[in-house]
Protein backbone atom coordinates (compact mmCIF):
# COMPACT_ATOMS: atom_id res chain seq x y z
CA UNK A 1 -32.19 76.16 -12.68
CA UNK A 2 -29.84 77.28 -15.34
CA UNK A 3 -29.83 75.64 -18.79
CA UNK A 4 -26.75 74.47 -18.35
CA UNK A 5 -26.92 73.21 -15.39
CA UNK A 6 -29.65 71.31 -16.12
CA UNK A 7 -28.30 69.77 -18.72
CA UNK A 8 -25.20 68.89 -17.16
CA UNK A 9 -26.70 67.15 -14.30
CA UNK A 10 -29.01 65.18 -16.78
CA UNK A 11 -25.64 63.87 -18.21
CA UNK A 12 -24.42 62.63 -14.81
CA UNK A 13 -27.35 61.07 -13.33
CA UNK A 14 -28.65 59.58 -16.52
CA UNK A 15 -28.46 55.61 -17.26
CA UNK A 16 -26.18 55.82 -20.35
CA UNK A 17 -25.82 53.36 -22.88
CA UNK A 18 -22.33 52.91 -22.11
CA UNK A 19 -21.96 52.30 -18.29
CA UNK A 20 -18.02 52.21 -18.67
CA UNK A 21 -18.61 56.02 -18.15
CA UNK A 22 -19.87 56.48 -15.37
CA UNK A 23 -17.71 53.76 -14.05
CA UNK A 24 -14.62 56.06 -15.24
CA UNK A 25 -16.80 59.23 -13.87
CA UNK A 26 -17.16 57.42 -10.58
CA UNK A 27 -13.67 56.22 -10.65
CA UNK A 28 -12.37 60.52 -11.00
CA UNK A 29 -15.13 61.21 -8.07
CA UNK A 30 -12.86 58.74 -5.69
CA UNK A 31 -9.62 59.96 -7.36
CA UNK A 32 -10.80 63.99 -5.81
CA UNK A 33 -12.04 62.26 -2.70
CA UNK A 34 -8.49 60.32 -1.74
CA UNK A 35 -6.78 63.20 -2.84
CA UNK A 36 -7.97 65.71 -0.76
CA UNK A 37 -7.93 63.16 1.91
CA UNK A 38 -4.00 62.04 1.79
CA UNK A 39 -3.51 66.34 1.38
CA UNK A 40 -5.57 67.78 4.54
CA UNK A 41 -4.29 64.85 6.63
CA UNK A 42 -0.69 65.09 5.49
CA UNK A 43 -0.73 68.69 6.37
CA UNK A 44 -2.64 68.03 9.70
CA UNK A 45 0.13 65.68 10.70
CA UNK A 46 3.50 67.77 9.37
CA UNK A 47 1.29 71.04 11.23
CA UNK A 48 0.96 68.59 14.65
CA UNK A 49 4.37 67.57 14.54
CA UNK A 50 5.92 71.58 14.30
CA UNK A 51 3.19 72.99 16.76
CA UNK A 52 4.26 70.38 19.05
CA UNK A 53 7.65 70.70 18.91
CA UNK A 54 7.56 74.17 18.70
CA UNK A 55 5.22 74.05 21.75
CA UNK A 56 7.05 71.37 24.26
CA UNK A 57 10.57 73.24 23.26
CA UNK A 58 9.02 76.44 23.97
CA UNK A 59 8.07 74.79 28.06
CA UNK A 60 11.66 73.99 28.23
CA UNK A 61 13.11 77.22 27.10
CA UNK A 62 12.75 80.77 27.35
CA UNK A 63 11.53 82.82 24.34
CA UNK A 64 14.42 85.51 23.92
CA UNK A 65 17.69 85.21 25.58
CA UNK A 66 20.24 88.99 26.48
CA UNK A 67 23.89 89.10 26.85
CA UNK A 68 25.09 92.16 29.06
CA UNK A 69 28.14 93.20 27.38
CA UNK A 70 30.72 93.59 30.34
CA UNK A 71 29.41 90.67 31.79
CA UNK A 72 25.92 91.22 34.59
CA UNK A 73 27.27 93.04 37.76
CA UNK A 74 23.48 92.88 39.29
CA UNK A 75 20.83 91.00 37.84
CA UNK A 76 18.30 92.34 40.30
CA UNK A 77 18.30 95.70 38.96
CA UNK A 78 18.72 94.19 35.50
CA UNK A 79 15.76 91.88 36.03
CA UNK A 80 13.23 94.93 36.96
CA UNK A 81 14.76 96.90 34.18
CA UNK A 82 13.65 94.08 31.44
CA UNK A 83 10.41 93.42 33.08
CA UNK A 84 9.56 97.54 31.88
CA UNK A 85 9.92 96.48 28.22
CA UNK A 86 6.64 95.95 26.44
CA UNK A 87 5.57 92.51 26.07
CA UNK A 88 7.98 91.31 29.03
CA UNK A 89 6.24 88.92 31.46
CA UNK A 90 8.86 87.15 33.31
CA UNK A 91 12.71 87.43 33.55
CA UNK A 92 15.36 85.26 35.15
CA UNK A 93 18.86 84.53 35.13
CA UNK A 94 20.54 81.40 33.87
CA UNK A 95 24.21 79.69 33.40
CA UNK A 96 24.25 77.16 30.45
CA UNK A 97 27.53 76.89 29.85
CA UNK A 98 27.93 74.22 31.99
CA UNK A 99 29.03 70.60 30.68
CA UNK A 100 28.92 67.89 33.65
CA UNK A 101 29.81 64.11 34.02
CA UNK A 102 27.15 62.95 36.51
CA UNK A 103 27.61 59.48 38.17
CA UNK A 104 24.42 57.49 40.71
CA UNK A 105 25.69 55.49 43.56
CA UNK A 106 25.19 52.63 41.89
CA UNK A 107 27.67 53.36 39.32
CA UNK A 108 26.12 54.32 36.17
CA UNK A 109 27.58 57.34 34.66
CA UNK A 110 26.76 59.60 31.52
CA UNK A 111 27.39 63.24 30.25
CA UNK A 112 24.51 65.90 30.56
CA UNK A 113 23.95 69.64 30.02
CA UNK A 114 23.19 71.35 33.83
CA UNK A 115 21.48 74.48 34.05
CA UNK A 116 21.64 77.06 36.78
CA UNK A 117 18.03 79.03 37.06
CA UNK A 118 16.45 80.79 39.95
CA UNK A 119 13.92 78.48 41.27
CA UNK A 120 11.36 81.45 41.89
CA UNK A 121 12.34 83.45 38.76
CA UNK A 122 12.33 80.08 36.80
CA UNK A 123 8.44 79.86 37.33
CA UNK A 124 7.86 82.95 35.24
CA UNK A 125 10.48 81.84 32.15
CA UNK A 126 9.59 78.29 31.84
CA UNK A 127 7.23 75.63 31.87
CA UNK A 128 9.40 73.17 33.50
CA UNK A 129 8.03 73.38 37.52
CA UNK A 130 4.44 72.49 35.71
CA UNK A 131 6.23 69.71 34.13
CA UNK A 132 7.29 67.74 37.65
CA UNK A 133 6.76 64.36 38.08
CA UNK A 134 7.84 63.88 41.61
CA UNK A 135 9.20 67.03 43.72
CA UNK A 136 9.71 70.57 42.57
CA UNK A 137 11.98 72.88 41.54
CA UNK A 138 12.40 74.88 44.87
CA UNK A 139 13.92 71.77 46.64
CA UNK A 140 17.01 72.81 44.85
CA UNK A 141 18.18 74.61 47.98
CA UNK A 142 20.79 72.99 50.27
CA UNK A 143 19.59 70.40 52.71
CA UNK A 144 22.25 69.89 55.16
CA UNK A 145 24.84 71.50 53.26
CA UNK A 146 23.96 69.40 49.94
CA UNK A 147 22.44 71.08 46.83
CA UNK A 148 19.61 69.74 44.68
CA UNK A 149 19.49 68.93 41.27
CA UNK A 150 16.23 67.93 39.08
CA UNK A 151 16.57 65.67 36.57
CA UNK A 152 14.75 64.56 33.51
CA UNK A 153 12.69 61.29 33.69
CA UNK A 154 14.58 59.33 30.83
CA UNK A 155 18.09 60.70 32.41
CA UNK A 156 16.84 59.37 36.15
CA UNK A 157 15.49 56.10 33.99
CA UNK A 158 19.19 55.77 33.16
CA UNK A 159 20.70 56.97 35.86
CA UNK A 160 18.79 54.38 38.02
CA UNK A 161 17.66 56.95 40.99
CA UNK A 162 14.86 58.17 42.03
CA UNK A 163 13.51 61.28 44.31
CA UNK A 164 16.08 61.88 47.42
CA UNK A 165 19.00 59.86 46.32
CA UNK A 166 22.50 61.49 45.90
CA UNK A 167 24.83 61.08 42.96
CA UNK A 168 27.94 62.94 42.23
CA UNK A 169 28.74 65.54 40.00
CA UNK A 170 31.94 65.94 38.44
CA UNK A 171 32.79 68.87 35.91
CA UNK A 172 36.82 69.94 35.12
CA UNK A 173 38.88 71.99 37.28
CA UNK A 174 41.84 73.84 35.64
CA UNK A 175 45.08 74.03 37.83
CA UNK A 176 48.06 76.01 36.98
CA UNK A 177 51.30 74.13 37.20
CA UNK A 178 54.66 74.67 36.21
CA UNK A 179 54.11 72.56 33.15
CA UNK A 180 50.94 73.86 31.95
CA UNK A 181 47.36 74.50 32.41
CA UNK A 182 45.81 71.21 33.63
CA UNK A 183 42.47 69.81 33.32
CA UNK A 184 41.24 67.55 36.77
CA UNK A 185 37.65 66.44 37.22
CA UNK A 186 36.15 67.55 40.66
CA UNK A 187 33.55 65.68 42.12
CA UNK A 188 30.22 67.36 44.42
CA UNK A 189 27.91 65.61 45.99
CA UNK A 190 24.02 66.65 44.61
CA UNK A 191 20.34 65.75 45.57
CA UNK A 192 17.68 64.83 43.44
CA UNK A 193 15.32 67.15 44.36
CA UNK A 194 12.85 66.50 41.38
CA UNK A 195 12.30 64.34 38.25
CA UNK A 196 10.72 66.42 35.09
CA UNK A 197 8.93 65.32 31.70
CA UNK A 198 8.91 68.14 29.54
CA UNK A 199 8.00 64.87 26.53
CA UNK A 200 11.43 65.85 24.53
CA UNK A 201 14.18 62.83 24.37
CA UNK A 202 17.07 66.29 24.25
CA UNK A 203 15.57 67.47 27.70
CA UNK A 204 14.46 64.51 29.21
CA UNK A 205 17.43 62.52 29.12
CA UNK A 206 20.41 65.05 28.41
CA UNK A 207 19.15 68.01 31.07
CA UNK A 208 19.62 68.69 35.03
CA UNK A 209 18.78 72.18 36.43
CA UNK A 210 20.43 73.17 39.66
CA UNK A 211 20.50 75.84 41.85
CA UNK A 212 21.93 79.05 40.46
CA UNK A 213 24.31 80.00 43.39
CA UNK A 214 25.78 75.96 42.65
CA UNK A 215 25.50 76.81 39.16
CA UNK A 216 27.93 79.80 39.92
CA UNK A 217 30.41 77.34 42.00
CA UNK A 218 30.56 74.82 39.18
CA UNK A 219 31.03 76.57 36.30
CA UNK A 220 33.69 79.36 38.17
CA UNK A 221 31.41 81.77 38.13
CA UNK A 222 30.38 85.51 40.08
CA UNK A 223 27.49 86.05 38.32
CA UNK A 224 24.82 84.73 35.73
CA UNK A 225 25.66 84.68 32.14
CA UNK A 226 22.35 85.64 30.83
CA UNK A 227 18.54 86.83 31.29
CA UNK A 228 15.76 84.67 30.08
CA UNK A 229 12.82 86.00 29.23
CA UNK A 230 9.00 85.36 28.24
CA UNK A 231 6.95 87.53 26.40
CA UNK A 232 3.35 87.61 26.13
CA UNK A 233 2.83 85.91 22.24
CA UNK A 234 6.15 83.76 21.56
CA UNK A 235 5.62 85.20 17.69
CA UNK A 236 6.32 88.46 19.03
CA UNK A 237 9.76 87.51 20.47
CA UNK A 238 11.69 89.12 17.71
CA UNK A 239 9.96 92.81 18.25
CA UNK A 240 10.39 92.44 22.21
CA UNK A 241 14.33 91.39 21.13
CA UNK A 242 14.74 95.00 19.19
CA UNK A 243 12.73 96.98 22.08
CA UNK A 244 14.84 95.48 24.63
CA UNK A 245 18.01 97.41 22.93
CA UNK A 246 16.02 100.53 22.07
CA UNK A 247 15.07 100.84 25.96
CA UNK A 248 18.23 99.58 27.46
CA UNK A 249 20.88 100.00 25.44
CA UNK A 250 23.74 98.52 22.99
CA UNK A 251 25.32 96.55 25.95
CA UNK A 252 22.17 94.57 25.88
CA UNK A 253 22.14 91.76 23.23
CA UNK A 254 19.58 89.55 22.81
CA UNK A 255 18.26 86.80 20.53
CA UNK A 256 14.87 85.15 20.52
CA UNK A 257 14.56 81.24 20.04
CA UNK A 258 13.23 81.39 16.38
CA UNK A 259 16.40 82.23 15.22
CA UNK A 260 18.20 80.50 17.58
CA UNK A 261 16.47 77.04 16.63
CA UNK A 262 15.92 78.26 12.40
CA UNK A 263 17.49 75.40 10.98
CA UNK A 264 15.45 72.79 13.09
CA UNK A 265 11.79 74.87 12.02
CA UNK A 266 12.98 75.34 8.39
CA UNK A 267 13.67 71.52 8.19
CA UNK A 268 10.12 70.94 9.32
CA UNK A 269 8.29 73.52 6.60
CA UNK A 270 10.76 72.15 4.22
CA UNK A 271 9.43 68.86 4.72
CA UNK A 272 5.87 69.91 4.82
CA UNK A 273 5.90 72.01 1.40
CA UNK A 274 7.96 68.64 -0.26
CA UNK A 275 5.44 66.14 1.04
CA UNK A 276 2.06 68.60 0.11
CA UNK A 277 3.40 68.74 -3.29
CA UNK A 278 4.08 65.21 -3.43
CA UNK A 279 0.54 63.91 -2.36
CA UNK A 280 -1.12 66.44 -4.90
CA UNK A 281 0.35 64.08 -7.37
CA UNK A 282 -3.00 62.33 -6.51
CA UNK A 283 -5.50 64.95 -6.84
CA UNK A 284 -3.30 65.54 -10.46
CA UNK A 285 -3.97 62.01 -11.38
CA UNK A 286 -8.17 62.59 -10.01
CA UNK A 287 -7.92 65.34 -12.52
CA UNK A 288 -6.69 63.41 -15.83
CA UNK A 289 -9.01 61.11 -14.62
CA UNK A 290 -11.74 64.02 -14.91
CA UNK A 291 -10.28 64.69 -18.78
CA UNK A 292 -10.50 61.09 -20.08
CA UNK A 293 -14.19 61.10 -18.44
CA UNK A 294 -15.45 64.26 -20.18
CA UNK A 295 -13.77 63.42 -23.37
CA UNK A 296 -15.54 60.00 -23.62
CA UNK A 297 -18.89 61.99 -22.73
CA UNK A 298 -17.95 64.26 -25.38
CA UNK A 299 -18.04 61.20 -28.09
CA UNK A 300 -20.84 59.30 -26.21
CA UNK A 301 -22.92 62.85 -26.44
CA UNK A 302 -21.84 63.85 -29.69
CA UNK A 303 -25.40 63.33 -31.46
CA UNK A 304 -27.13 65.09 -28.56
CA UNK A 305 -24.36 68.05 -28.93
CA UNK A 306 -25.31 68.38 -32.48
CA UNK A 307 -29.00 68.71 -31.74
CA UNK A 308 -28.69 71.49 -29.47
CA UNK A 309 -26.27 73.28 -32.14
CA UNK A 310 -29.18 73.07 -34.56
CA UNK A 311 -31.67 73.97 -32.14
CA UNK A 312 -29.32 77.81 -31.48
CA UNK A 313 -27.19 76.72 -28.75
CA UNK A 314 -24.14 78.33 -28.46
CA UNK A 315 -20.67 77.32 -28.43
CA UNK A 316 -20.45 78.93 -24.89
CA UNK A 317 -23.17 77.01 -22.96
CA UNK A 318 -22.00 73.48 -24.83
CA UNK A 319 -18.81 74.44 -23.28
CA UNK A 320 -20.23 75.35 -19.93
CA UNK A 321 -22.50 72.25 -19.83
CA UNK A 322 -19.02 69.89 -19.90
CA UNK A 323 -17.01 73.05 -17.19
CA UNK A 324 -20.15 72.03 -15.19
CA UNK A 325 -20.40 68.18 -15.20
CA UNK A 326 -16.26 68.19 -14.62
CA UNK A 327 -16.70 71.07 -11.93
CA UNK A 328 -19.20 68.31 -10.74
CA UNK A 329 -17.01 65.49 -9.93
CA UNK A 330 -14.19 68.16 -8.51
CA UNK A 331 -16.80 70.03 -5.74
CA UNK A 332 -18.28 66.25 -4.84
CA UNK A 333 -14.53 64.59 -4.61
CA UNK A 334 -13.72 67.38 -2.72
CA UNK A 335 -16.66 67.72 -0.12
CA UNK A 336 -16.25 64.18 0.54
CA UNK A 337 -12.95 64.30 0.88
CA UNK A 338 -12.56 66.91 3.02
CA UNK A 339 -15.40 65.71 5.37
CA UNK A 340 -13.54 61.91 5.58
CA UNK A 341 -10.47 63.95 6.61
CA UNK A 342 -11.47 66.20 9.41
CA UNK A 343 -13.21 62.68 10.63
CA UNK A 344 -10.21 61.20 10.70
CA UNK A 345 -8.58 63.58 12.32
CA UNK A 346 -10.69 64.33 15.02
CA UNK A 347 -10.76 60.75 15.66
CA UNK A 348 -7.12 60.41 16.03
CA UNK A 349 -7.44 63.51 18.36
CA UNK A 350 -10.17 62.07 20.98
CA UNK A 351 -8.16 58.28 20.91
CA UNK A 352 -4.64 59.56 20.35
CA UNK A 353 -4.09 56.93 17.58
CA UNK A 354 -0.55 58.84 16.50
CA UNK A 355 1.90 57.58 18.96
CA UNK A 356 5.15 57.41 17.49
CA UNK A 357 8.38 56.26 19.14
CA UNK A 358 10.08 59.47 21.45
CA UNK A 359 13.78 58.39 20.87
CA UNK A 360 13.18 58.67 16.92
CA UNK A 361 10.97 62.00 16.75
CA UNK A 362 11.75 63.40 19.58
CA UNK A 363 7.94 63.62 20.70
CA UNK A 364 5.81 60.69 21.68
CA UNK A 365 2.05 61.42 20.23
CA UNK A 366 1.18 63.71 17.19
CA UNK A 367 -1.96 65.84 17.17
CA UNK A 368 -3.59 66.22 13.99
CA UNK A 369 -3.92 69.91 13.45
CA UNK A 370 -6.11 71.31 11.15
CA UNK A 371 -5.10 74.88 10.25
CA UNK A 372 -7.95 76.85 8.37
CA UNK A 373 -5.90 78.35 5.83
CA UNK A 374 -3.96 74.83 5.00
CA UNK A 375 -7.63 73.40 4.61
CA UNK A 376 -8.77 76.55 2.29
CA UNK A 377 -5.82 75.97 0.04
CA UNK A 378 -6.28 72.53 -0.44
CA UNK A 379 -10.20 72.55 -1.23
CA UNK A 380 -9.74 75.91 -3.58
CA UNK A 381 -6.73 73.63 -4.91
CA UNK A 382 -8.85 70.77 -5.58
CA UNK A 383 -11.70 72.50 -7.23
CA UNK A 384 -9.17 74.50 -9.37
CA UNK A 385 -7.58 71.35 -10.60
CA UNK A 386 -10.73 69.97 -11.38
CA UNK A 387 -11.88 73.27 -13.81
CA UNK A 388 -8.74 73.33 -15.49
CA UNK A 389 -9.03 69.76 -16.52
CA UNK A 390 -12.52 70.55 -18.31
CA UNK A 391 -11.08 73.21 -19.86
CA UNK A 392 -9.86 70.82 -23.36
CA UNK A 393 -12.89 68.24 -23.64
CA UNK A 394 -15.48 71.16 -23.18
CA UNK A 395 -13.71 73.33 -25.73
CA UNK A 396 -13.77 70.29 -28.01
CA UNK A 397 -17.08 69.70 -27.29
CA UNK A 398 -18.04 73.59 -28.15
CA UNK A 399 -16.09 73.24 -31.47
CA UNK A 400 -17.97 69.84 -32.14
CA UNK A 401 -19.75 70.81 -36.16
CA UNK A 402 -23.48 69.59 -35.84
CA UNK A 403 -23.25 68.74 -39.69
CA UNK A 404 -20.65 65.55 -38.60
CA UNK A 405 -22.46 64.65 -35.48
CA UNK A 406 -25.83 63.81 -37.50
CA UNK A 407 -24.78 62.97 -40.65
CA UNK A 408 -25.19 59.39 -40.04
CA UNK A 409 -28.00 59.59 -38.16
């Protein structure tokens, strides 16, 4: 073992004269420890809450979305052509344009967002046929001359029907009159064919997806307004978005659902980076903790210092003695800390213990995720903290003159 070392270690497992030391040394060792904690699980929570977001609005929506300048004339031969471009593994057409007034038989009315998909086509874009409660997407087809419609489970919740029952949909109908362009609501019958929970308040209680073909009669349409498509790694999405123009052409223009939901994603890392920087506060106060520790050692050691000056140690290795016993406290505050906190999270993994009301944050449980680079940055932080903050009692203690410390010895 190093001199040093040696010597530091002595200093912090030696009975001392003055035990309100190592109370304030054991005091910094807890400050470290419930730092690092707060930090790693702080960051494991903000990380749960984007990946799941990121993950149950991904199910719900496709991950890059192309206009056909000109409007889509076939989206058969449009649909092969797409599924050719590298990282492409489904494609499917859509209408989301469409803004409904849907009312149950038993009265109860409210407004909701209906989408027209391809129930085969839909299976390749989306998560949502996985996501079924009761029926499935392909009972969207007409059944005696009535169309389907799955709904969300909070909107059905609402809506107070269940699998099989009919409500009526009513969107607006413009007529041309002598007087004007008017607006009149028109009314069709639709089935539930299927009750989804994707686990997102937006979707569960705002969506319905219908048939396309209805979707065309509703909104006034010939054709689809747009492809959906999934690619291989939704990171990728933006690459797949330029290749699709390169290989198709300037008609074709896409956009991929980072930037399409950018302000919702920067919110989240916003709020991550403010409430990191806010908890390090703690490891900041663990490390003042560490100065006023070292600096008391310093005066408590002072004879001892002035010894080893007289006996040829050098102002280096008194310095690197006190660097050592701070770098101490820092490495222990920070193993233990970091081991409490990746407990704690995998406990609140295995028993869900993070359930959070849906209607405020828009999921209902948050998994405490763990990323390894987050973790790195926090334990390099830690120990960093802790050798900066040995940096001004260990250079005192270096500059300590042995003459003072034993002259009244």
């Amino acid at each position: 073992m190093r001199f040093e070392l040696y010597i530091a270690l002595r200093y912090l497992l030696a009975k001392r004269r003055q035990a309100f030391i190592s109370v304030i040394t054991l005091i910094s060792v807890i400050g470290v420890t419930v730092g690092v904690m707060a930090l790693v699980i702080a960051l494991a929570i903000t990380t749960g809450v984007q990946t799941e977001m990121r993950d149950r609005l991904l199910a719900a929506t496709a991950h890059v979305y192309v206009w056909r300048d000109g409007g889509i004339e076939d989206y058969r031969k449009d649909v092969e052509a797409l599924r050719q471009v590298e990282g492409v593994i489904g494609v499917g057409p859509a209408i989301l344009s469409i803004k409904a007034m849907v009312r149950s038989r038993t009265g109860e009315t409210t407004f909701i967002s209906v989408k027209g998909i391809d129930p085969v086509l839909e299976r390749d874009v989306t998560e949502i046929a996985s996501t079924m409660e009761e029926g499935s997407i392909e009972g969207l087809a007409r059944v005696d001359g009535v169309p389907g419609i799955v709904l969300g489970k909070d909107l059905a919740r609402s809506l107070g029907v269940k699998l099989g029952d009919t409500l009526d949909l009513m969107t607006p109908r413009s007529t041309l009159t002598p007087g004007g362009l008017i607006m009149t609501p028109r009314s069709r019958p639709a089935r539930v064919a299927g009750i989804f929970n994707i686990g997102m308040l937006e979707f569960d209680s705002q969506w319905g997806f219908v048939d396309l073909d209805f979707a065309q009669q509703i909104a006034g349409l010939d054709q689809p307004e747009l492809y959906q498509i999934r690619v291989t790694d939704p990171f990728i999405a933006p690459a797949v978005a330029e290749r699709i123009v390169a290989r198709l052409g300037q008609e074709y223009q896409p956009d991929h659902w980072q930037n399409l939901n950018r302000s919702l994603f920067s919110a989240l890392y916003m709020e991550k980076v403010v409430i990191s920087l806010a908890i390090s506060l703690i490891v900041i106060v663990a490390a003042l903790q560490i100065v006023g520790s070292l600096i008391l050692m310093v005066m408590e050691k002072s004879r001892d210092i002035g010894i080893l000056k007289t006996l040829g140690t050098s102002q280096r290795s008194i310095s690197v003695i006190f660097m050592l016993q701070g770098l101490a406290i820092g490495v222990v505050g920070t193993v233990v800390g970091s081991v409490l906190s990746l407990a704690i999270c995998w406990a609140a993994n295995t028993y869900k213990l993070a359930r959070i009301p849906s209607d405020v944050y828009q999921v209902s449980y948050i998994p405490f995720i763990v990323r390894p680079g987050d973790f790195a940055l926090v334990v390099a932080g830690a120990i960093l903290v802790s050798f900066v903050a040995t940096l001004y009692p260990s250079r005192q203690a270096a500059r300590l003159d042995p003459v003072q410390a034993l002259r009244f010895e």
